[in-house]
PDB file of N, CA and C in Angstrom:
ATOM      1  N   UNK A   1      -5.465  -2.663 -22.479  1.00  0.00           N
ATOM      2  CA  UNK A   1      -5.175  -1.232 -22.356  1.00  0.00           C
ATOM      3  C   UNK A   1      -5.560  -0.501 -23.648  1.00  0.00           C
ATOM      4  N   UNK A   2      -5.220  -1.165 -24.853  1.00  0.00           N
ATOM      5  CA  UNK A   2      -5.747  -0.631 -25.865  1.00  0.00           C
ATOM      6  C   UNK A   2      -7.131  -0.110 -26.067  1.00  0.00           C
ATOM      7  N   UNK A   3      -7.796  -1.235 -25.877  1.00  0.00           N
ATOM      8  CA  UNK A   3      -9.726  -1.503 -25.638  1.00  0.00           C
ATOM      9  C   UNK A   3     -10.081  -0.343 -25.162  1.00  0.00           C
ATOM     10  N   UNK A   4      -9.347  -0.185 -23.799  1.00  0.00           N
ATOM     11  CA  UNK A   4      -9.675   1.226 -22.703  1.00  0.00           C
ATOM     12  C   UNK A   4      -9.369   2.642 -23.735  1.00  0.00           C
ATOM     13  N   UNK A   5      -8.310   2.546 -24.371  1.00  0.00           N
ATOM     14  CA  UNK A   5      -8.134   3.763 -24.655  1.00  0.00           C
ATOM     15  C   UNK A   5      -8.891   3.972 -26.242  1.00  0.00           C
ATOM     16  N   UNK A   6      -9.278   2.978 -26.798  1.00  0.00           N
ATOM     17  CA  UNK A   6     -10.365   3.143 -28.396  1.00  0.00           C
ATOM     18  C   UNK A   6     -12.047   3.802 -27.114  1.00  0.00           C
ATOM     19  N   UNK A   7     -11.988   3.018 -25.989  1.00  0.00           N
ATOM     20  CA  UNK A   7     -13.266   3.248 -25.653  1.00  0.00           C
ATOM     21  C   UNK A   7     -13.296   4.759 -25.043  1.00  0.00           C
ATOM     22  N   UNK A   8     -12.246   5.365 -24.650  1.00  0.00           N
ATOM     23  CA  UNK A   8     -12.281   6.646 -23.881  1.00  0.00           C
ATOM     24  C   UNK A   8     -12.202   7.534 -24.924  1.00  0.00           C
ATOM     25  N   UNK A   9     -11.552   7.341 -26.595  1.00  0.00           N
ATOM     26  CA  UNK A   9     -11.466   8.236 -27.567  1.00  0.00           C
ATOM     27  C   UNK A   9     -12.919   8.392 -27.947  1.00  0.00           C
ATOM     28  N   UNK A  10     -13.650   7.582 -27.740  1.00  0.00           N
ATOM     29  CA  UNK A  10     -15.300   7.112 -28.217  1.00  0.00           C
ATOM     30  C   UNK A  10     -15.957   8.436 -27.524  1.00  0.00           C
ATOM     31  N   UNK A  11     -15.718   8.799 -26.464  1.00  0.00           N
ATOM     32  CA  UNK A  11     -16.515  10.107 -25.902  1.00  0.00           C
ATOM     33  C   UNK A  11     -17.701   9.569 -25.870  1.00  0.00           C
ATOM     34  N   UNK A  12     -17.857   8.954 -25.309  1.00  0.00           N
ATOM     35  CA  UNK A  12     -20.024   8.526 -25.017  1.00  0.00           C
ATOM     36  C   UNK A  12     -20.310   8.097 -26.197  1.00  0.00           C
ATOM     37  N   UNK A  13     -19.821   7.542 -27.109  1.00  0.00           N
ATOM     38  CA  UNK A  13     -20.551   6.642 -28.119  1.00  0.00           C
ATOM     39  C   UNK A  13     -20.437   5.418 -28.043  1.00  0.00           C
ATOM     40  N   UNK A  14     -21.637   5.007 -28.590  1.00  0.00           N
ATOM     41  CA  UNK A  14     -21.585   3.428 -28.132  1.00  0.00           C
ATOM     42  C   UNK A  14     -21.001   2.714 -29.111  1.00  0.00           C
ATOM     43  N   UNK A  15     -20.313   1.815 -28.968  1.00  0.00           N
ATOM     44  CA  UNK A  15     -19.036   1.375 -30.096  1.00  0.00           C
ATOM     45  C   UNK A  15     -19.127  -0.066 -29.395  1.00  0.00           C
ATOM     46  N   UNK A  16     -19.225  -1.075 -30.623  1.00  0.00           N
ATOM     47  CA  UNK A  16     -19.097  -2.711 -30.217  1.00  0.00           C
ATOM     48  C   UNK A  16     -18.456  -3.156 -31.336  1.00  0.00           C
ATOM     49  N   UNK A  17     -17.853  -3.884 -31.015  1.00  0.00           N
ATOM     50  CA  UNK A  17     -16.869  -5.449 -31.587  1.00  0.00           C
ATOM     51  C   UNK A  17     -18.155  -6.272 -32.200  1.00  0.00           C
ATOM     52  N   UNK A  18     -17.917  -6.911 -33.563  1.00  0.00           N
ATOM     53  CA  UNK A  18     -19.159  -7.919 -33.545  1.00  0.00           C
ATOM     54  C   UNK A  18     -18.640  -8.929 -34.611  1.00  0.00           C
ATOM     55  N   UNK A  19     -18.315 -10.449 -33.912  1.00  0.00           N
ATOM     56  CA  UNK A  19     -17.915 -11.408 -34.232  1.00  0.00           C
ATOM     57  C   UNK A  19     -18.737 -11.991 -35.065  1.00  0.00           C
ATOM     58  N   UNK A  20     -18.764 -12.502 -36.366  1.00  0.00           N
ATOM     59  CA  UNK A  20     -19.390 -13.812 -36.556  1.00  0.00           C
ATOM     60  C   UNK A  20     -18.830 -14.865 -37.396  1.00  0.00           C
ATOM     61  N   UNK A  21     -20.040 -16.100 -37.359  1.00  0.00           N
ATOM     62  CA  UNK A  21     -19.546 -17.187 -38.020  1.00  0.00           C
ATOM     63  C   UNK A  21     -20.633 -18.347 -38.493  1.00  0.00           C
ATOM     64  N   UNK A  22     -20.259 -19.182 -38.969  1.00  0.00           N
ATOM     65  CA  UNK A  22     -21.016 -20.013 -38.944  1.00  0.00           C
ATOM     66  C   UNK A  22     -20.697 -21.754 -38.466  1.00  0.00           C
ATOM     67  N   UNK A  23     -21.683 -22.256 -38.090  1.00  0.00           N
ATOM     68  CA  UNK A  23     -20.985 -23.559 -37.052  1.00  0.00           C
ATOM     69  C   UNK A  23     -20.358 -23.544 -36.495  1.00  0.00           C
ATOM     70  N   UNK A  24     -18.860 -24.213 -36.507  1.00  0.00           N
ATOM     71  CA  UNK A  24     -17.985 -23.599 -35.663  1.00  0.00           C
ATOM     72  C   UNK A  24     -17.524 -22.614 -35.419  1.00  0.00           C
ATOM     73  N   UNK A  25     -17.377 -21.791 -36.274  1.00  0.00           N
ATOM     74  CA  UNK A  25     -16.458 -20.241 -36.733  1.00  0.00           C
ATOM     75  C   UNK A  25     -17.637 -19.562 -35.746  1.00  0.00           C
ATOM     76  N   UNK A  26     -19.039 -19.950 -35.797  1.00  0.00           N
ATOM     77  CA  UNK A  26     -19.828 -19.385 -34.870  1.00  0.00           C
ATOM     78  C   UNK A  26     -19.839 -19.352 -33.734  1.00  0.00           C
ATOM     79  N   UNK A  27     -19.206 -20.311 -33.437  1.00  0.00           N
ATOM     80  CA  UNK A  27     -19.010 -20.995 -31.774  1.00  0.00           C
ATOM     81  C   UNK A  27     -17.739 -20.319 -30.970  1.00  0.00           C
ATOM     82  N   UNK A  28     -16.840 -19.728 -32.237  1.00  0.00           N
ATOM     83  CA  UNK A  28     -15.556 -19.051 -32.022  1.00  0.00           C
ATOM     84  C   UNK A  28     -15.862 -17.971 -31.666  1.00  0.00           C
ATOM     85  N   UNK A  29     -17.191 -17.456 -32.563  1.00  0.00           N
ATOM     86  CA  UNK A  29     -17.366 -16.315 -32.391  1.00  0.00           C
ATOM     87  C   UNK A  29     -17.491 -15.594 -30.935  1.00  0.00           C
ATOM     88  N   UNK A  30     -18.818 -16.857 -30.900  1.00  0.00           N
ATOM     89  CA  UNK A  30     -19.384 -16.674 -29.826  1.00  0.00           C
ATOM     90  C   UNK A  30     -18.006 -16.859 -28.259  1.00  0.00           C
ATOM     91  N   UNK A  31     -17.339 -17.662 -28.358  1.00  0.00           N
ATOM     92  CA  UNK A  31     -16.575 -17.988 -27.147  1.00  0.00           C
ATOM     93  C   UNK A  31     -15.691 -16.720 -26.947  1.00  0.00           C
ATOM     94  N   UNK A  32     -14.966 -16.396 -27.891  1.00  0.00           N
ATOM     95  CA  UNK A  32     -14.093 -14.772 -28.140  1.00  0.00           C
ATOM     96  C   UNK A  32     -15.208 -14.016 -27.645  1.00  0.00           C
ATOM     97  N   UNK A  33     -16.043 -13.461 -27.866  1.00  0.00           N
ATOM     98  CA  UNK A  33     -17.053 -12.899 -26.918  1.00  0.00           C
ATOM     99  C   UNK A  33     -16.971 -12.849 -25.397  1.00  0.00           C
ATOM    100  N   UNK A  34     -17.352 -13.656 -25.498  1.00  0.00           N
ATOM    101  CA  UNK A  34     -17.807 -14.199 -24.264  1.00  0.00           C
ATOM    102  C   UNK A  34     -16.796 -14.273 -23.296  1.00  0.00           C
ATOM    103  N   UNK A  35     -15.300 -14.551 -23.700  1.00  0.00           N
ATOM    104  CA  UNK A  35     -14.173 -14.409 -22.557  1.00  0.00           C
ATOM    105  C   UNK A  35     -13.909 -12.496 -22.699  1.00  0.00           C
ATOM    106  N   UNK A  36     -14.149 -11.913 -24.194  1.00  0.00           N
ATOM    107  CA  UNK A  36     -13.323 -10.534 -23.982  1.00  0.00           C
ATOM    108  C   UNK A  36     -14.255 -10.012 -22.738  1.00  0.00           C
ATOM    109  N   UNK A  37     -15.649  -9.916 -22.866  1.00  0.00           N
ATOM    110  CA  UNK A  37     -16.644  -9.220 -22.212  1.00  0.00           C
ATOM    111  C   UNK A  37     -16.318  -9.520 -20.778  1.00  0.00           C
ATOM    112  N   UNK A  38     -16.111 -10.875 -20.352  1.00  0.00           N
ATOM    113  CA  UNK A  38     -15.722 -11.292 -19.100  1.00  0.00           C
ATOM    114  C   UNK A  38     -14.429 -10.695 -18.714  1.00  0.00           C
ATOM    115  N   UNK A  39     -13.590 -10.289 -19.615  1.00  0.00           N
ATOM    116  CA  UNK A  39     -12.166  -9.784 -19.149  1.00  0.00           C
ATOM    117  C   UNK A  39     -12.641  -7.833 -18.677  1.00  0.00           C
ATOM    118  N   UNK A  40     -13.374  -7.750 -19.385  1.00  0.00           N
ATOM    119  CA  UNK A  40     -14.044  -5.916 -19.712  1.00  0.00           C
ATOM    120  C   UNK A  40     -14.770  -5.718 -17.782  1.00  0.00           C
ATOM    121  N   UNK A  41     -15.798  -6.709 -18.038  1.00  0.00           N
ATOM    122  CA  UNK A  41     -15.963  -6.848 -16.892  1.00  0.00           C
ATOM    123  C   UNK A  41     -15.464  -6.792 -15.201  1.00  0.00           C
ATOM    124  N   UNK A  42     -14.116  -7.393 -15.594  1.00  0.00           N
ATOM    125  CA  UNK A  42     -13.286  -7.316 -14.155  1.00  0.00           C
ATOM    126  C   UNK A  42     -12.462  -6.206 -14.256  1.00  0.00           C
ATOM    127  N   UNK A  43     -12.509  -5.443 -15.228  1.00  0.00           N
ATOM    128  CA  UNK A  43     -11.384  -4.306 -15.200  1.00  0.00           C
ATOM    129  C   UNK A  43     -13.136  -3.006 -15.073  1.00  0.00           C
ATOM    130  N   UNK A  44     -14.028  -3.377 -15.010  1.00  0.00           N
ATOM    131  CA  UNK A  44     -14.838  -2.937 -14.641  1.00  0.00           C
ATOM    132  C   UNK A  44     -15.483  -1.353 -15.543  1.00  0.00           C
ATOM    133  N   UNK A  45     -15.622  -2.171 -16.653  1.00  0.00           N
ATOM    134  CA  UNK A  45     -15.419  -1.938 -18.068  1.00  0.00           C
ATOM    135  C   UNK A  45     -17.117  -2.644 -18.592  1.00  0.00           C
ATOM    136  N   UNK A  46     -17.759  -1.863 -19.548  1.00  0.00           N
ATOM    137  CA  UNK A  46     -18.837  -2.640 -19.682  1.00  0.00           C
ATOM    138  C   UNK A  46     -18.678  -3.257 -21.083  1.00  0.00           C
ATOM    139  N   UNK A  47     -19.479  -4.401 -21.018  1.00  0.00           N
ATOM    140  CA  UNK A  47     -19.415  -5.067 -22.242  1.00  0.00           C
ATOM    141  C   UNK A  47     -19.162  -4.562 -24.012  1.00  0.00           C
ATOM    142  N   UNK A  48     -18.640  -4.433 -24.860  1.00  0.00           N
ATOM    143  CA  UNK A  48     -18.847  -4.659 -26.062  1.00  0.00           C
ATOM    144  C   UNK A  48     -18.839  -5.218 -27.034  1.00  0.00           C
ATOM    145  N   UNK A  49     -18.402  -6.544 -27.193  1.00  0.00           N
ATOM    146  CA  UNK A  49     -18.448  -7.460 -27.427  1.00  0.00           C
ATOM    147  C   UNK A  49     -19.889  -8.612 -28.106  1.00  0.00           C
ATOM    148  N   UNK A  50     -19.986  -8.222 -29.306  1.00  0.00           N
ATOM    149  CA  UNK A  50     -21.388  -9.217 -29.769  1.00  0.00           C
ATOM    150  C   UNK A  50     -20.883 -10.107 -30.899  1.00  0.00           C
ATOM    151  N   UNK A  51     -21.812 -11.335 -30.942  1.00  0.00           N
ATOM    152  CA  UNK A  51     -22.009 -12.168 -31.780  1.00  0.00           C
ATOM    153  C   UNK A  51     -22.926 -12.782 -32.285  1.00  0.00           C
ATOM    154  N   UNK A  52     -22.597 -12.936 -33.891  1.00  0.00           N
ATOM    155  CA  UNK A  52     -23.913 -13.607 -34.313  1.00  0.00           C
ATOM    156  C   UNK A  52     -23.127 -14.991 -34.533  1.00  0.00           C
ATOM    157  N   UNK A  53     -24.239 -16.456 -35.064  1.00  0.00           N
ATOM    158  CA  UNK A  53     -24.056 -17.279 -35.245  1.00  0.00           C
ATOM    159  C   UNK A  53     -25.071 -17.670 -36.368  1.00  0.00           C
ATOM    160  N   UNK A  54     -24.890 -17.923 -37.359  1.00  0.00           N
ATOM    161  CA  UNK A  54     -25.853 -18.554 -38.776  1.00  0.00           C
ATOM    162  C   UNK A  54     -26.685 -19.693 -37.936  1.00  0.00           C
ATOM    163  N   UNK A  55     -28.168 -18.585 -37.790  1.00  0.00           N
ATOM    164  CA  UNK A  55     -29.091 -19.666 -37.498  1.00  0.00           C
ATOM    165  C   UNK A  55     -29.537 -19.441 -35.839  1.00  0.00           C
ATOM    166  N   UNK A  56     -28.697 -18.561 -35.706  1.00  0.00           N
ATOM    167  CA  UNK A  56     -29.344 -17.706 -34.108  1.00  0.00           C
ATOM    168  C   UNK A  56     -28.661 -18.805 -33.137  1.00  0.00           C
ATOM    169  N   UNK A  57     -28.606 -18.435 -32.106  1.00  0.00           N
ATOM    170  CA  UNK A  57     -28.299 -19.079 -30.702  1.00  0.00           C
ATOM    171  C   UNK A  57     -28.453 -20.481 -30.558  1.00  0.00           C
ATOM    172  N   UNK A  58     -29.621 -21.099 -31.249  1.00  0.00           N
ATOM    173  CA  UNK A  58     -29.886 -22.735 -31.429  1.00  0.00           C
ATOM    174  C   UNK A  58     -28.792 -22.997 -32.313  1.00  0.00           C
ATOM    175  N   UNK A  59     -27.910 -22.529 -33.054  1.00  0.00           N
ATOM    176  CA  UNK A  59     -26.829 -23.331 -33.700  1.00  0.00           C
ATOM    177  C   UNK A  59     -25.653 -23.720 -32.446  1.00  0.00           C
ATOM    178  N   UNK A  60     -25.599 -22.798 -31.772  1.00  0.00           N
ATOM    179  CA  UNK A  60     -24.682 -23.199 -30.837  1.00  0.00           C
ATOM    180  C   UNK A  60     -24.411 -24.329 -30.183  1.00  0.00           C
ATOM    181  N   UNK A  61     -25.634 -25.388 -30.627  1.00  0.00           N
ATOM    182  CA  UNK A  61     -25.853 -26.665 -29.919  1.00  0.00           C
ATOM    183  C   UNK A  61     -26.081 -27.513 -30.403  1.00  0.00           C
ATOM    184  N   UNK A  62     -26.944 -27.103 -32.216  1.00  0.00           N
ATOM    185  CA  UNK A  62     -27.070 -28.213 -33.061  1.00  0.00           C
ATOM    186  C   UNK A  62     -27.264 -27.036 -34.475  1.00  0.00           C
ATOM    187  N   UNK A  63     -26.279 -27.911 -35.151  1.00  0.00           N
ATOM    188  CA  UNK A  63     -25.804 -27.649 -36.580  1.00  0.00           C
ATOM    189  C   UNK A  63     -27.219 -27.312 -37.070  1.00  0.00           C
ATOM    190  N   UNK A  64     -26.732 -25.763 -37.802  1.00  0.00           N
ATOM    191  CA  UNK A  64     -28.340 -25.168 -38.369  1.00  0.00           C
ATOM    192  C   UNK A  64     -27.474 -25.373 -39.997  1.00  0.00           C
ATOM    193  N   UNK A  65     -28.173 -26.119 -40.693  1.00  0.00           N
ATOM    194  CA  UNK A  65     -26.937 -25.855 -42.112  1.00  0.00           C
ATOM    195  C   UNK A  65     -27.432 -24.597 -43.287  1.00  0.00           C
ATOM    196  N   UNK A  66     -28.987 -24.810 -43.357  1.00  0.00           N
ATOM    197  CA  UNK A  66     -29.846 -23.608 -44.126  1.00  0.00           C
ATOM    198  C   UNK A  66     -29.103 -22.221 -44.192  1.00  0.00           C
ATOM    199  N   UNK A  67     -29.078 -21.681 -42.747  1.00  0.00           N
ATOM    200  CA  UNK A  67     -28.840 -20.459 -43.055  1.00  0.00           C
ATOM    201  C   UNK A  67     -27.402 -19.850 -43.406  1.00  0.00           C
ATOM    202  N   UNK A  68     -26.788 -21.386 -43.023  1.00  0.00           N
ATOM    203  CA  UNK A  68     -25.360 -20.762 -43.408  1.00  0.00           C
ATOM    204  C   UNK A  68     -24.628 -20.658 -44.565  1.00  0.00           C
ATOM    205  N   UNK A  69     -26.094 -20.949 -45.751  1.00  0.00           N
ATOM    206  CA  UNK A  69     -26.309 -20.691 -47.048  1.00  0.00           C
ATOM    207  C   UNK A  69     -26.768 -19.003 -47.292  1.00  0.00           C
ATOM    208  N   UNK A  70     -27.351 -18.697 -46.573  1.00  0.00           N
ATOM    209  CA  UNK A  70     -27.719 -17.285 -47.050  1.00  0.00           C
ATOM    210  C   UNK A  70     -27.089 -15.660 -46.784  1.00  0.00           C
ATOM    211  N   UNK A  71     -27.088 -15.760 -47.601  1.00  0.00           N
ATOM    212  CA  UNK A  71     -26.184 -14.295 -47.166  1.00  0.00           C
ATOM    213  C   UNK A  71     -26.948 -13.051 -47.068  1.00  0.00           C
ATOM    214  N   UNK A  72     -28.073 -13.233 -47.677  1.00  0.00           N
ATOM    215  CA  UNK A  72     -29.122 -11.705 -47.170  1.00  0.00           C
ATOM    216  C   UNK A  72     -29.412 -12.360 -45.440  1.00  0.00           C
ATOM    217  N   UNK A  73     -29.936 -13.227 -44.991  1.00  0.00           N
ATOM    218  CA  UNK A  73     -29.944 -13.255 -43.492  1.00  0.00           C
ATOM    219  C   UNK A  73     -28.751 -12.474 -42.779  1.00  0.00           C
ATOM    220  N   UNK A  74     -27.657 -13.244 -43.358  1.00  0.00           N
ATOM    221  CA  UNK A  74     -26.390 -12.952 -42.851  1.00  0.00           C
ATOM    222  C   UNK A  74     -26.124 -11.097 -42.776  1.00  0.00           C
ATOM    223  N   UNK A  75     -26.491 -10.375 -43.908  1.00  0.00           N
ATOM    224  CA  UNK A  75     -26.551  -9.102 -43.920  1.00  0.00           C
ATOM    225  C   UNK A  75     -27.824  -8.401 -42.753  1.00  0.00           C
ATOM    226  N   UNK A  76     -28.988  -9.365 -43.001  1.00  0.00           N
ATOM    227  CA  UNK A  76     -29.984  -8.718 -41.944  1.00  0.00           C
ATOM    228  C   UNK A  76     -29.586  -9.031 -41.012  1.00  0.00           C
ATOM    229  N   UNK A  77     -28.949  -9.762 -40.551  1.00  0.00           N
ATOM    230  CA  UNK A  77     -28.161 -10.347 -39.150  1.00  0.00           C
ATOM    231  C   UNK A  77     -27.478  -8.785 -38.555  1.00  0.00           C
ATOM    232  N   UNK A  78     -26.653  -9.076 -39.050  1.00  0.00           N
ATOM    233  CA  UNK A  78     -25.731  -7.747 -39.550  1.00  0.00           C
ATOM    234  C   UNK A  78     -26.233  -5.944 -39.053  1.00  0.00           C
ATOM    235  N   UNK A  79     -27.293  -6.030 -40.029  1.00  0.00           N
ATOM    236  CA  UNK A  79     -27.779  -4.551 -39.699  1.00  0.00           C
ATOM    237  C   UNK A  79     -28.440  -4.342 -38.770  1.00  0.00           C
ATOM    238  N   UNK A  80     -29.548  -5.623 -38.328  1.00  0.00           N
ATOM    239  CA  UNK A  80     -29.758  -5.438 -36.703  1.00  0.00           C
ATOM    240  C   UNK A  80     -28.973  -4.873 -35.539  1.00  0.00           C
ATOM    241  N   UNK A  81     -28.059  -6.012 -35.768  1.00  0.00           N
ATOM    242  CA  UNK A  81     -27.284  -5.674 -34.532  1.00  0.00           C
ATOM    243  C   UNK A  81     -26.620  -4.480 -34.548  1.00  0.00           C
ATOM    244  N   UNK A  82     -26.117  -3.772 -35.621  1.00  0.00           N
ATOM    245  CA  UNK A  82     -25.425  -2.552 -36.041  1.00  0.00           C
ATOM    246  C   UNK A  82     -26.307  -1.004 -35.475  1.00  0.00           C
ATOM    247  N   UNK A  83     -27.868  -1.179 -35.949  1.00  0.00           N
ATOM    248  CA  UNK A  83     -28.742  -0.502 -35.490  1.00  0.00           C
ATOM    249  C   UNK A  83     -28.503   0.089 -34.097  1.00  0.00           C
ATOM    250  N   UNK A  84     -27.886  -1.212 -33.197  1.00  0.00           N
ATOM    251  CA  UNK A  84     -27.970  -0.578 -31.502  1.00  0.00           C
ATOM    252  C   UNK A  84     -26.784   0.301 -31.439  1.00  0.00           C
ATOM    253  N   UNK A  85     -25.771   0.418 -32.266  1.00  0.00           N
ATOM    254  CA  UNK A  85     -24.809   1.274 -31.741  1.00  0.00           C
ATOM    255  C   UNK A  85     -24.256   1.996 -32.627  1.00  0.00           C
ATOM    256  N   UNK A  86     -23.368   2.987 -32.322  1.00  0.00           N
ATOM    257  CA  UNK A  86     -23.552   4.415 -33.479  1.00  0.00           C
ATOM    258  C   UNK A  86     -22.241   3.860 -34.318  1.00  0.00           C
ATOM    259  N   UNK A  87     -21.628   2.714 -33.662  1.00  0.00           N
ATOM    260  CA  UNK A  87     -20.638   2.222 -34.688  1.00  0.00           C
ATOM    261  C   UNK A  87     -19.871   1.055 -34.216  1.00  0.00           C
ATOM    262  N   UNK A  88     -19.442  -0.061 -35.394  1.00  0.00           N
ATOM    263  CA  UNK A  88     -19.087  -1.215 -34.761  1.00  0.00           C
ATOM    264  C   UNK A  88     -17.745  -1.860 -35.844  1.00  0.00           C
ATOM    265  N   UNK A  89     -16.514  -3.036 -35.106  1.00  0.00           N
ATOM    266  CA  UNK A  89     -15.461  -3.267 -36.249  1.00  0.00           C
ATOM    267  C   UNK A  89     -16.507  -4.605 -36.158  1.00  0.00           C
ATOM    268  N   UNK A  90     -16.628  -4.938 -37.076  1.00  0.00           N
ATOM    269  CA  UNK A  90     -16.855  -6.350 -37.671  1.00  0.00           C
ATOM    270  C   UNK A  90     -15.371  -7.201 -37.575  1.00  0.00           C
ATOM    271  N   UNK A  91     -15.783  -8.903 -37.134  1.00  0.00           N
ATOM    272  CA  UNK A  91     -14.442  -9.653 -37.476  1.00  0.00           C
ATOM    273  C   UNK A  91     -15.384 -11.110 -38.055  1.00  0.00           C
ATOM    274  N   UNK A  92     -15.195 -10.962 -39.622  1.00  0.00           N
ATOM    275  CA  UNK A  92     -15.979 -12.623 -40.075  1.00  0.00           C
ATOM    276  C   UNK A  92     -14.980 -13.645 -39.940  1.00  0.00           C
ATOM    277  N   UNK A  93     -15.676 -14.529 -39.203  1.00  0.00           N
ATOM    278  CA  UNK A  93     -14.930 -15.751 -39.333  1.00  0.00           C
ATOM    279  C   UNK A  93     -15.118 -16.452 -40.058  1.00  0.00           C
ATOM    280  N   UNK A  94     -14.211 -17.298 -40.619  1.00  0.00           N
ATOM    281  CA  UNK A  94     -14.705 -18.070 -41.813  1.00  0.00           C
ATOM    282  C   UNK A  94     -13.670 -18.874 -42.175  1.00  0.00           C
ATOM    283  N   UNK A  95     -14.025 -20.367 -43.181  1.00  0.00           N
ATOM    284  CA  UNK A  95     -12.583 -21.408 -42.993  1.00  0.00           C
ATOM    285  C   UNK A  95     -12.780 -21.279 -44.539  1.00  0.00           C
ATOM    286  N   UNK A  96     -12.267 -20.539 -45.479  1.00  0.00           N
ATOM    287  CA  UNK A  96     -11.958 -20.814 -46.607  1.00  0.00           C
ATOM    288  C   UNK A  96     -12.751 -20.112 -47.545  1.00  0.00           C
ATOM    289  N   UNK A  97     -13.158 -19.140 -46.711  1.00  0.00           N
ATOM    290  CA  UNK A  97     -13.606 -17.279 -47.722  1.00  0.00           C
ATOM    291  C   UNK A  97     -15.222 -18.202 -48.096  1.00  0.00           C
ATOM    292  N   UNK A  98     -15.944 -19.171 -47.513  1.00  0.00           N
ATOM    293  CA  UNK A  98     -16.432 -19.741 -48.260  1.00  0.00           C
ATOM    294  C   UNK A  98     -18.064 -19.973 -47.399  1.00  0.00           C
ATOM    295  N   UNK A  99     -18.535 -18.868 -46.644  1.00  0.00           N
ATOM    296  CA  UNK A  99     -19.194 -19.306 -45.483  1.00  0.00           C
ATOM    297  C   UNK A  99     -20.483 -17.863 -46.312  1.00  0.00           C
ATOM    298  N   UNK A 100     -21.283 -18.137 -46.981  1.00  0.00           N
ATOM    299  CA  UNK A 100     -22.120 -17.012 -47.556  1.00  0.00           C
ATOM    300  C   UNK A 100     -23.004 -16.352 -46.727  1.00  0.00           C
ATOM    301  N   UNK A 101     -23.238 -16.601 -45.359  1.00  0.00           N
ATOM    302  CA  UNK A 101     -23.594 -15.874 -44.106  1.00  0.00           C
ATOM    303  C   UNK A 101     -22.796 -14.500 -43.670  1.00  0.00           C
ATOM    304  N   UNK A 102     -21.715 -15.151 -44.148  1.00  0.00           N
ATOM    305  CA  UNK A 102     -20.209 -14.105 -43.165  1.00  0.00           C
ATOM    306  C   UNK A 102     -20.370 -13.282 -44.765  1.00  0.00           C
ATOM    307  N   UNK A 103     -20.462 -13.824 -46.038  1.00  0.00           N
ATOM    308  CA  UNK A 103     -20.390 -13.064 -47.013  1.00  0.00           C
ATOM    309  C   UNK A 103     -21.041 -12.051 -47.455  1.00  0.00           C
ATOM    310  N   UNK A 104     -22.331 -11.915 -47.167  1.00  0.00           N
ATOM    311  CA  UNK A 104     -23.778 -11.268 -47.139  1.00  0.00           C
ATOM    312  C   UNK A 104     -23.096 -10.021 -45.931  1.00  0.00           C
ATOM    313  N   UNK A 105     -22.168 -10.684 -45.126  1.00  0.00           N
ATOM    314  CA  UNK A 105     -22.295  -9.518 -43.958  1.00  0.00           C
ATOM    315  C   UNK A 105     -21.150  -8.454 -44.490  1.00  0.00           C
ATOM    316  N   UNK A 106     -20.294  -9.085 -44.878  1.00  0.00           N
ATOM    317  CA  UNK A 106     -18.878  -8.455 -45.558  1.00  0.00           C
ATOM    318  C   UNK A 106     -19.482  -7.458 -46.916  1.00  0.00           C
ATOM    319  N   UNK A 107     -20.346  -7.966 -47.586  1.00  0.00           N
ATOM    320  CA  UNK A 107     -20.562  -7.073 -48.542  1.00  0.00           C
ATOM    321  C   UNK A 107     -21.730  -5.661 -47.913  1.00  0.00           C
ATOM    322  N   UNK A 108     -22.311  -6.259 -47.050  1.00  0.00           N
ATOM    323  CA  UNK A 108     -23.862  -4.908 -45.917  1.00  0.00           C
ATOM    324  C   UNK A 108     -22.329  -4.079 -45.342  1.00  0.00           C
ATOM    325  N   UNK A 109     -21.643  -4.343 -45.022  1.00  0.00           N
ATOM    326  CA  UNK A 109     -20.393  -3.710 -43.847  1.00  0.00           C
ATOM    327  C   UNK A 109     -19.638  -2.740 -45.155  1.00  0.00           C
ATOM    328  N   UNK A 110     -19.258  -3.318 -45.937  1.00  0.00           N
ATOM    329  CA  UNK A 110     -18.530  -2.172 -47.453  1.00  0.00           C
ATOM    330  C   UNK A 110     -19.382  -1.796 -47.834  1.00  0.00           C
ATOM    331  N   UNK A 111     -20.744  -1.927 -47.486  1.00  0.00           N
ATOM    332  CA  UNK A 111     -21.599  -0.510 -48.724  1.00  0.00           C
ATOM    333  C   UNK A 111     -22.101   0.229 -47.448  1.00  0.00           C
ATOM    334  N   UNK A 112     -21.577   0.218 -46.210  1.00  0.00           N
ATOM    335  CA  UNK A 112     -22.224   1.038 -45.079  1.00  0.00           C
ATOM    336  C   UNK A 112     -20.904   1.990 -45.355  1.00  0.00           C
ATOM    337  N   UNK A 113     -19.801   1.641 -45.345  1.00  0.00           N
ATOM    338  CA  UNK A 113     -18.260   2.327 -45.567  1.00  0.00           C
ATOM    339  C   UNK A 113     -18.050   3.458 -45.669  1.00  0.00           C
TER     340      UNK A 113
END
C-alpha cells in the first residue's frame, strides 16, 4: 500500500527501486526484485524494481570476481540504469561495507544528491 501511494505522489514520473550487489548480495538483489515486481504485477501495478549484479547477469550463475573489485564499473553500472528514469532509491547490498562495486555506486548516488 505504501509502494501504491510513493507511486501515485510520483504524478507520471518514472521512479524505480534499484538493488545491488555483488555475488551473492547480487543474487539478493536480484531475487528481491524479482518477487517485489511479481507482487506489483498482481495488484496490477507495473514494474519498478531493478538490479544490478557485479559482472552483469552471467554472475548470477558463475562467480565473476574482477568486477566486484571495481568501483568505477560499479558507478557506470549505476548511471546507466539511473539514465532511464527521472529518479530512483538505491539499496547496496553488501556483507561488511566491503564490496567496491556497491562502493563506486554509493559514492556516483551522493554526488548526484
Amino acid at each position: 500500500e505504501r509502494l501504491r501511494c510513493w507511486r501515485n505522489k510520483s504524478k507520471g514520473a518514472k521512479n524505480a527501486f534499484v538493488f545491488s550487489g555483488c555475488g551473492t548480495s547480487g543474487r539478493v538483489a536480484w531475487l528481491c526484485c524479482r518477487a517485489f515486481n511479481q507482487m506489483l504485477e498482481e495488484l496490477n501495478m507495473s514494474p519498478c524494481f531493478r538490479y544490478l549484479i557485479a559482472g552483469g547477469d552471467e554472475a548470477l550463475i558463475a562467480s565473476k570476481e574482477l568486477p566486484e573489485d571495481d568501483p568505477l564499473q560499479g558507478a557506470k553500472d549505476l548511471k546507466q540504469i539511473a539514465s532511464e528514469f527521472d529518479s530512483i532509491l538505491f539499496f547496496g547490498i553488501t556483507c561488511g561495507l566491503s564490496a567496491p562495486y556497491v562502493a563506486g555506486q554509493i559514492d556516483y548516488a551522493l554526488s548526484q544528491a
